[in-house]
Protein backbone atom coordinates (compact mmCIF):
# COMPACT_ATOMS: atom_id res chain seq x y z
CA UNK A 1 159.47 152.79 9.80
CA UNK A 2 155.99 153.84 9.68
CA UNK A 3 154.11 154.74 13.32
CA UNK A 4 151.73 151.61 12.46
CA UNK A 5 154.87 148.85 12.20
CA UNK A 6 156.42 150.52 15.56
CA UNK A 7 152.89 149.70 17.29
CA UNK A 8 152.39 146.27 16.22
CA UNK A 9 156.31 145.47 17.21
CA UNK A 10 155.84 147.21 20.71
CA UNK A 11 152.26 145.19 20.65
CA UNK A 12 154.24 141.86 20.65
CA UNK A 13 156.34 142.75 22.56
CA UNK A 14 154.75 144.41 25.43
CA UNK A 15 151.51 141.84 25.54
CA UNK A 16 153.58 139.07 27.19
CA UNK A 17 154.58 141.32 30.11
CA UNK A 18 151.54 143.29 30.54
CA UNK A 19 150.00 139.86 30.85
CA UNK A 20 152.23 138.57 33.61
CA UNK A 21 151.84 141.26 35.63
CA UNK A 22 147.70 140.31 35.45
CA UNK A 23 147.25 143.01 33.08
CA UNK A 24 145.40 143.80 29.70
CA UNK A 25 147.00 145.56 27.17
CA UNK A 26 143.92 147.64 25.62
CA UNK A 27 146.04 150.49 23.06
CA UNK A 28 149.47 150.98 22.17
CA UNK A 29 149.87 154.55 20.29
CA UNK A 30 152.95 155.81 18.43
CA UNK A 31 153.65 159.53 17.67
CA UNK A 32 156.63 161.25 16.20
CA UNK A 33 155.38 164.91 17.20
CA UNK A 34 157.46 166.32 19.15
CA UNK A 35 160.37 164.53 20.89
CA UNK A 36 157.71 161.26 20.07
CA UNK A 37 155.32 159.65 22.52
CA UNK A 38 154.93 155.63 23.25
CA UNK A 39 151.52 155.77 24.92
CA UNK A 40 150.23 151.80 26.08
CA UNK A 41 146.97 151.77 27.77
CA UNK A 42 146.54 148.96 30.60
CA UNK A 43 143.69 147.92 32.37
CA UNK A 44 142.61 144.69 34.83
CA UNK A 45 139.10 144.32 36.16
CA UNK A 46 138.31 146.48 39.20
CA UNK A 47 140.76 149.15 37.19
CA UNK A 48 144.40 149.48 37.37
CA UNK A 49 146.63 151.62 39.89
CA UNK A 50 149.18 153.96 39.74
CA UNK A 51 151.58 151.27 41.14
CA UNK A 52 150.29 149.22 38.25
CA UNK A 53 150.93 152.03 35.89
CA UNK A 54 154.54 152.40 37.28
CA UNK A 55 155.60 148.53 37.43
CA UNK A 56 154.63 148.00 33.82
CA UNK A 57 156.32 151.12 32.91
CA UNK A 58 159.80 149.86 34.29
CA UNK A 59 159.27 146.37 33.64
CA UNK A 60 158.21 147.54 29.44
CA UNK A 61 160.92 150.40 29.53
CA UNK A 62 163.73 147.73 30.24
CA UNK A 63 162.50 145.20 26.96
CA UNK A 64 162.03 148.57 25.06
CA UNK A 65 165.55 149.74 25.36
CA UNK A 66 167.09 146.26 24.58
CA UNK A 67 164.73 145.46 22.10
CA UNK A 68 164.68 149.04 20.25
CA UNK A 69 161.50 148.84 18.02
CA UNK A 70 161.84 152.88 17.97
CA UNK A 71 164.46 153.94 15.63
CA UNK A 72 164.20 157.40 17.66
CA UNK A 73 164.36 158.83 21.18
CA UNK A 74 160.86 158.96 22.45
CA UNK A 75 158.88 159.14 25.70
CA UNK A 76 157.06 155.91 27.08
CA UNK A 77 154.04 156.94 28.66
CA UNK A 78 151.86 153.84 30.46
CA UNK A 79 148.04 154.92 31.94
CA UNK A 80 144.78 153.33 32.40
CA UNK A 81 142.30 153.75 29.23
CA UNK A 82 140.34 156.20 31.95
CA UNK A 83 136.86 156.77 32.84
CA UNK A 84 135.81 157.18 28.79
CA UNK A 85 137.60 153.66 28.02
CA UNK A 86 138.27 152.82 24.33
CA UNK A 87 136.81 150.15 22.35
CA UNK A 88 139.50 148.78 20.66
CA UNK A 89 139.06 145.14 20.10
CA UNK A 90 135.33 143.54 18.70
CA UNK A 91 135.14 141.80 21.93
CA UNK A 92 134.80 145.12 24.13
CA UNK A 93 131.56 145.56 22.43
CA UNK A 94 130.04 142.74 24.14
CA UNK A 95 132.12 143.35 27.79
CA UNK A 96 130.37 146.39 27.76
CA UNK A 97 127.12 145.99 26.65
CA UNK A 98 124.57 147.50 28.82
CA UNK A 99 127.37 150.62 29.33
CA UNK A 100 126.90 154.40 26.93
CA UNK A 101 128.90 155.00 24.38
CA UNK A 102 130.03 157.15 21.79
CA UNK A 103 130.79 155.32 18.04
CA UNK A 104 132.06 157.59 15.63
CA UNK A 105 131.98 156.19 11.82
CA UNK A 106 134.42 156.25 9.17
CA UNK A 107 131.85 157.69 6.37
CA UNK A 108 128.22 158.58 7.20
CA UNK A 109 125.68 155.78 8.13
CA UNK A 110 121.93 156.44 7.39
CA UNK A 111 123.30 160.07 7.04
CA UNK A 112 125.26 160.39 10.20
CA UNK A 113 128.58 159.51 11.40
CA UNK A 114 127.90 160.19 15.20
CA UNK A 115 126.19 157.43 17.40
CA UNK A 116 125.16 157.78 20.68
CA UNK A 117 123.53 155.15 22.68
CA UNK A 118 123.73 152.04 25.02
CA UNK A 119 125.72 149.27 23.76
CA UNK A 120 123.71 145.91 22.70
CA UNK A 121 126.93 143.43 22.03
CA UNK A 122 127.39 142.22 18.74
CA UNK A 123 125.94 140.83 15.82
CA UNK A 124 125.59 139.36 12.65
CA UNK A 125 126.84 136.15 10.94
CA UNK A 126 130.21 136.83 12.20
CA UNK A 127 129.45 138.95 14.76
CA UNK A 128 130.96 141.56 12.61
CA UNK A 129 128.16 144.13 13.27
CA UNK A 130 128.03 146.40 16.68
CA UNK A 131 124.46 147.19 18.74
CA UNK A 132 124.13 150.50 19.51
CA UNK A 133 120.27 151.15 21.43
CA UNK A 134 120.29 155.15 20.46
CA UNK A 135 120.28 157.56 23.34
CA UNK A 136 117.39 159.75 21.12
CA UNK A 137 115.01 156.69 21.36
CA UNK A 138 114.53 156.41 17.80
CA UNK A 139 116.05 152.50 17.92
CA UNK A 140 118.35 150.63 17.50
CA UNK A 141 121.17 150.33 14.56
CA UNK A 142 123.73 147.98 13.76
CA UNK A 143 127.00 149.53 12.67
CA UNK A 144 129.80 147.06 10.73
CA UNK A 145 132.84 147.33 12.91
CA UNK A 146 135.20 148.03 9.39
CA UNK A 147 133.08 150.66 9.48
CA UNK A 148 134.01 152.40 13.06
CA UNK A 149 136.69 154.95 13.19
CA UNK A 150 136.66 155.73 17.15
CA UNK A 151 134.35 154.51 19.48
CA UNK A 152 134.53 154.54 23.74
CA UNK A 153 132.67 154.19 26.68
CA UNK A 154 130.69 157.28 28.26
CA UNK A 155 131.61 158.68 31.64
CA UNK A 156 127.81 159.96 32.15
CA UNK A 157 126.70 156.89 33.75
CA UNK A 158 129.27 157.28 36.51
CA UNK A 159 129.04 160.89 36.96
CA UNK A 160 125.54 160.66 37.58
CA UNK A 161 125.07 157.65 40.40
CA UNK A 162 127.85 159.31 41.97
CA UNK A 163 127.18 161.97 44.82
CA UNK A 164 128.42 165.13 45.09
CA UNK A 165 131.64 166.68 46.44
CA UNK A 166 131.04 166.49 50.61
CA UNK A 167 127.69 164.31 50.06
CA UNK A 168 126.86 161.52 51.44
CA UNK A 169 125.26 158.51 48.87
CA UNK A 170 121.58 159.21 48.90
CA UNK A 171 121.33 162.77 50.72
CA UNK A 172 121.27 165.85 48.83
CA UNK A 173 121.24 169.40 50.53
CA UNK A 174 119.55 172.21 49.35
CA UNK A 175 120.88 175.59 48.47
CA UNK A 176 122.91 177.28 51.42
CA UNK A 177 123.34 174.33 53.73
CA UNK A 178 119.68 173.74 54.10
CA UNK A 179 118.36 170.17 54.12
């Protein structure tokens, strides 16, 4: 069974639970390397917790082992999509407009395959086409989503509004304890 058959099967399975518990399924990802990985990403607004993390992994391990859509032993691994989030599904490219991102194409655009920028929704007759404001300032492009091969948020925005190790929000010291 090939790894993209076990992830839609663990998809339908899994969504109905992760959605009970309040939670969004954003990625389910098979591997057979090694001793195989199950990896499904959760999230809920405001971020998920570990105790999230842990009730969806025993609630999802139980249907997994009755169910057996993994014709081998494999480890099931449940964790928040992280700081540098994804974009999995058309719609998180309007949830997160405003937000940086990184969009990585298929095949070269315009001669490039690497887009950084601010995401600007979507577009297009059927809103098939992502925004991307570049971070260089030359514009603005529209990139078909067939067209994206990885794409996810930026952690720079929240690295730098945040303050420093022993800072306080809006004080900064100067070099060897001096204010």
């Amino acid at each position: 069974m090939a790894g993209e058959e076990i992830e839609q099967k663990v998809e339908r399975l899994a969504g109905p639970i992760v959605e009970e518990l309040g939670l969004e399924l954003v990625l389910v990802e098979y591997s057979e390397r090694g001793n195989g990985r199950l990896r499904l990403v959760i999230d809920k607004p405001g971020g998920v917790s570990l105790g999230d993390c842990a009730e969806a992994s025993r609630r999802l391990g139980a249907v997994l082992d009755v169910e057996d859509p993994v014709p081998r032993s494999y480890e099931l691994e449940v964790s928040s999509p992280g700081l540098d989030r994804p974009l999995v599904r058309p719609e998180d490219y309007d949830r997160f407009s405003g937000r940086r991102a990184v969009v990585k194409t298929i095949a070269p655009l315009d001669g490039r395959r690497v887009f950084r920028g601010r995401l600007g929704g979507r577009t297009g007759e059927n809103k098939d086409l992502a925004v991307i404001e570049l971070a260089d300032g030359s514009g603005s492009v529209e990139i078909p989503l067939s067209a994206v091969a990885r794409a996810r948020l930026e952690v720079e925005d929240l690295i730098a509004s945040a303050p420093r190790s022993g800072e306080r929000p809006g004080r900064r010291k100067g070099g060897f304890g001096r204010k």
